[in-house]
Protein backbone atom coordinates (compact mmCIF):
# COMPACT_ATOMS: atom_id res chain seq x y z
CA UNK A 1 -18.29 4.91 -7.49
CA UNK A 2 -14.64 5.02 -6.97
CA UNK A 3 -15.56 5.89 -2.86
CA UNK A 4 -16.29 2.48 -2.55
CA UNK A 5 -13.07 0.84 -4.05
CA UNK A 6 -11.40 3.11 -1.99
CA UNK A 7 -13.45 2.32 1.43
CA UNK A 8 -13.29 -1.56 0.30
CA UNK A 9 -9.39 -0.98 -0.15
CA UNK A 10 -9.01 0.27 3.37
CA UNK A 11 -11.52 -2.66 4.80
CA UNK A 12 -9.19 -5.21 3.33
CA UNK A 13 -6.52 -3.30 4.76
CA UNK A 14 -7.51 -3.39 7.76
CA UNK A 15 -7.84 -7.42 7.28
CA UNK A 16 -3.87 -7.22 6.44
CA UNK A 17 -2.70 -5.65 9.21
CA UNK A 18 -4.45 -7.68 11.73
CA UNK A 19 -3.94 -11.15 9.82
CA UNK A 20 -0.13 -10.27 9.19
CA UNK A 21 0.64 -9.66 12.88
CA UNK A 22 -0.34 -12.85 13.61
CA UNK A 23 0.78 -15.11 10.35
CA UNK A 24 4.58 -13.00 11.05
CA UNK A 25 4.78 -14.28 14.74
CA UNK A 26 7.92 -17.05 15.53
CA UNK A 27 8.66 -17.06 11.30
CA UNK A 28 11.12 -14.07 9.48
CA UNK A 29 9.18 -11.32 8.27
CA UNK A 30 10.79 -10.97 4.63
CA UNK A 31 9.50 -14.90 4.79
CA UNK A 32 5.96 -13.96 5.21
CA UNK A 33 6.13 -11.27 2.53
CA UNK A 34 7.10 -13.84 0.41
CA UNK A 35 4.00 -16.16 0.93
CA UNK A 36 1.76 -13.46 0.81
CA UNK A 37 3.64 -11.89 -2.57
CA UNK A 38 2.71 -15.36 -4.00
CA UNK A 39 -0.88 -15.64 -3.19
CA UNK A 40 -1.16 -11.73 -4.40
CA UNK A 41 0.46 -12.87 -7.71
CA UNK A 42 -1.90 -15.65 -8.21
CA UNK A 43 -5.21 -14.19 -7.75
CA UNK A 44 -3.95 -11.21 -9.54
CA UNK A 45 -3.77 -13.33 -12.59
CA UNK A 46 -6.22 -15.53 -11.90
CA UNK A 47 -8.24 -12.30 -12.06
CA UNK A 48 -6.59 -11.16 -15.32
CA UNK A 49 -7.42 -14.47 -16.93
CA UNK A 50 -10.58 -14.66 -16.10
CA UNK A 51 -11.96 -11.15 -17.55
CA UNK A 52 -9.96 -11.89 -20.90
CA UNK A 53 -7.79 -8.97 -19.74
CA UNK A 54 -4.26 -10.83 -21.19
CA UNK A 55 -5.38 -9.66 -24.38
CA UNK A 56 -3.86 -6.26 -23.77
CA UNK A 57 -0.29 -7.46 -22.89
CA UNK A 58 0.36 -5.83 -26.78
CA UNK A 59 -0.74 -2.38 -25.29
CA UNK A 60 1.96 -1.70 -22.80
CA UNK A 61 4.83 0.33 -23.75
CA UNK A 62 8.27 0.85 -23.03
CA UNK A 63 6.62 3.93 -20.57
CA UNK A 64 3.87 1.18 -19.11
CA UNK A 65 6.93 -1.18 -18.11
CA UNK A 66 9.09 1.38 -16.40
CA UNK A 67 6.35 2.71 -14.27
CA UNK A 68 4.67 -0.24 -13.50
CA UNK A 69 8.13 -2.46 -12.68
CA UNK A 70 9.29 0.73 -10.36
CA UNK A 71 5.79 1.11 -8.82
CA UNK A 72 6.45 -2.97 -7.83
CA UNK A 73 9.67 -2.34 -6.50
CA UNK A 74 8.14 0.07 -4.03
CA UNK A 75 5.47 -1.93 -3.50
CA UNK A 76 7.78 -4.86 -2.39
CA UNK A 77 10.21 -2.58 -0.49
CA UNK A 78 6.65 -1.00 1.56
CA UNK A 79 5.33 -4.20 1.93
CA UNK A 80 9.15 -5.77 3.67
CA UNK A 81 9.29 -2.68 5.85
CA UNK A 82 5.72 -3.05 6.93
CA UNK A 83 5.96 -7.04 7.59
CA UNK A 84 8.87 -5.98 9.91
CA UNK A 85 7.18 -3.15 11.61
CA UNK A 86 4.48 -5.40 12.05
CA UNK A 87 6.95 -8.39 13.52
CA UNK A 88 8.54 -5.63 16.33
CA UNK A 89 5.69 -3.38 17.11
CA UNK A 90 1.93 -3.57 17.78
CA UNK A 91 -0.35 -3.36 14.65
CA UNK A 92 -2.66 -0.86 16.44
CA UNK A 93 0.64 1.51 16.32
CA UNK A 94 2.36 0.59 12.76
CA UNK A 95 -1.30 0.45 10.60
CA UNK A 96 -2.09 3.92 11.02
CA UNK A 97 1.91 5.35 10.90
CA UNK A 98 1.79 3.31 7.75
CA UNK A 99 -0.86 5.46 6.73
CA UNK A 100 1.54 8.44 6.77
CA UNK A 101 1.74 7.05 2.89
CA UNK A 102 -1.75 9.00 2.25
CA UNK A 103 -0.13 12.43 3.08
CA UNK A 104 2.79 11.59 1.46
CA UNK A 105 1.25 10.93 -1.48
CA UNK A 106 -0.89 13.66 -1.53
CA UNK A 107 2.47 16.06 -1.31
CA UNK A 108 4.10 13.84 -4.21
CA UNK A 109 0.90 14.01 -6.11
CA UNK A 110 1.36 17.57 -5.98
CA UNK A 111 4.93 17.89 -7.09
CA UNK A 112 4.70 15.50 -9.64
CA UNK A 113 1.75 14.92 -11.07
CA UNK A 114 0.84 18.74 -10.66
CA UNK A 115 -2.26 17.94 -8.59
CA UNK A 116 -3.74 20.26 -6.86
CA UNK A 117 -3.87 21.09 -3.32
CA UNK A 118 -7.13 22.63 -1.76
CA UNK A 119 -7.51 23.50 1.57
CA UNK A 120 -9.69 20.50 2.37
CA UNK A 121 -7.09 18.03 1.23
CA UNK A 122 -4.17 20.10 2.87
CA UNK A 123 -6.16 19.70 6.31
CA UNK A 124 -6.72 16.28 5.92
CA UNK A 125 -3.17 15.86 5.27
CA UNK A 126 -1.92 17.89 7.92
CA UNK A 127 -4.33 15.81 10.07
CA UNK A 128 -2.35 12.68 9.29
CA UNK A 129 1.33 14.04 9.87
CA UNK A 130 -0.30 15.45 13.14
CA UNK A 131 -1.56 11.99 13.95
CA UNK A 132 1.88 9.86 12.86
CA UNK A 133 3.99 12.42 15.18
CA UNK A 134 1.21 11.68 18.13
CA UNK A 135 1.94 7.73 17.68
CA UNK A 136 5.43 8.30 17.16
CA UNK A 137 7.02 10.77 19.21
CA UNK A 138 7.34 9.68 23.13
C-alpha cells in the first residue's frame, strides 16, 4: 500500500515542477515559495481538521517538536533553493538533479537511522548519482 503514496507523491511532483516553472517566471522566486508555503499550510490543516486529527496536539513531545520544526526548516530551505533553480534553469534539468535527494537520503538513512543497505538499493542509488553527474557535468 505504501507504493502508491509513494508513486502518487512523485505524480504530484511532477505537477510541481512543471507548474512552478511557470507560476516563478517575471516574479522573485523566494516570493513564489511563499504563496505556495501558504496554500501548503492551509490544506494541511484543513486536512488535520477535518479527520479530527487536532486531538493529538497533547501527544507531541519535546522530541516530536525538535524533529518536526528542523525537518520544516529543511523543507523551507529545499523548497527556496529549488524555486530558484527552477527560476534560472530548465525544469527538465533541475527536477531530476533535485532528485539527487533520494540517494542522499538513502546514504543518511544509513548512517543515521542504521538502515540497511542491500545491493538493490545501493544500485539504485548509484544509478541516481550516475544520472545527476550526466545532467550536471558539461
Amino acid at each position: 500500500m505504501w507504493w502508491i503514496y509513494a508513486l502518487l507523491s512523485a505524480f504530484f511532483a511532477a505537477l510541481t515542477a512543471i507548474f512552478a516553472k511557470i507560476g516563478v517566471a517575471d516574479i522573485p522566486s523566494n516570493l513564489a515559495t511563499a504563496i505556495r508555503t501558504i496554500i501548503i499550510l492551509i490544506m494541511a490543516w484543513a486536512i488535520v481538521l477535518a479527520r479530527g486529527e487536532f486531538k493529538a496536539m497533547h501527544n507531541l513531545s519535546r522530541h516530536h517538536m525538535i524533529f518536526l520544526v528542523l525537518s520544516g526548516l529543511a523543507t523551507g530551505c529545499s523548497w527556496l533553493f529549488y524555486f530558484k533553480a527552477l527560476q534560472v534553469g530548465e525544469v527538465s534539468k533541475v527536477a531530476p538533479v533535485d532528485k539527487l535527494s533520494v540517494a542522499l537520503t538513502i546514504i543518511l538513512a544509513a548512517l543515521f537511522l542504521q538502515e540497511t543497505i542491500t545491493v538493490k538499493t545501493a544500485l539504485g542509488a548509484g544509478l541516481i548519482i550516475a544520472g545527476t553527474l550526466v545532467l550536471i557535468i558539461k
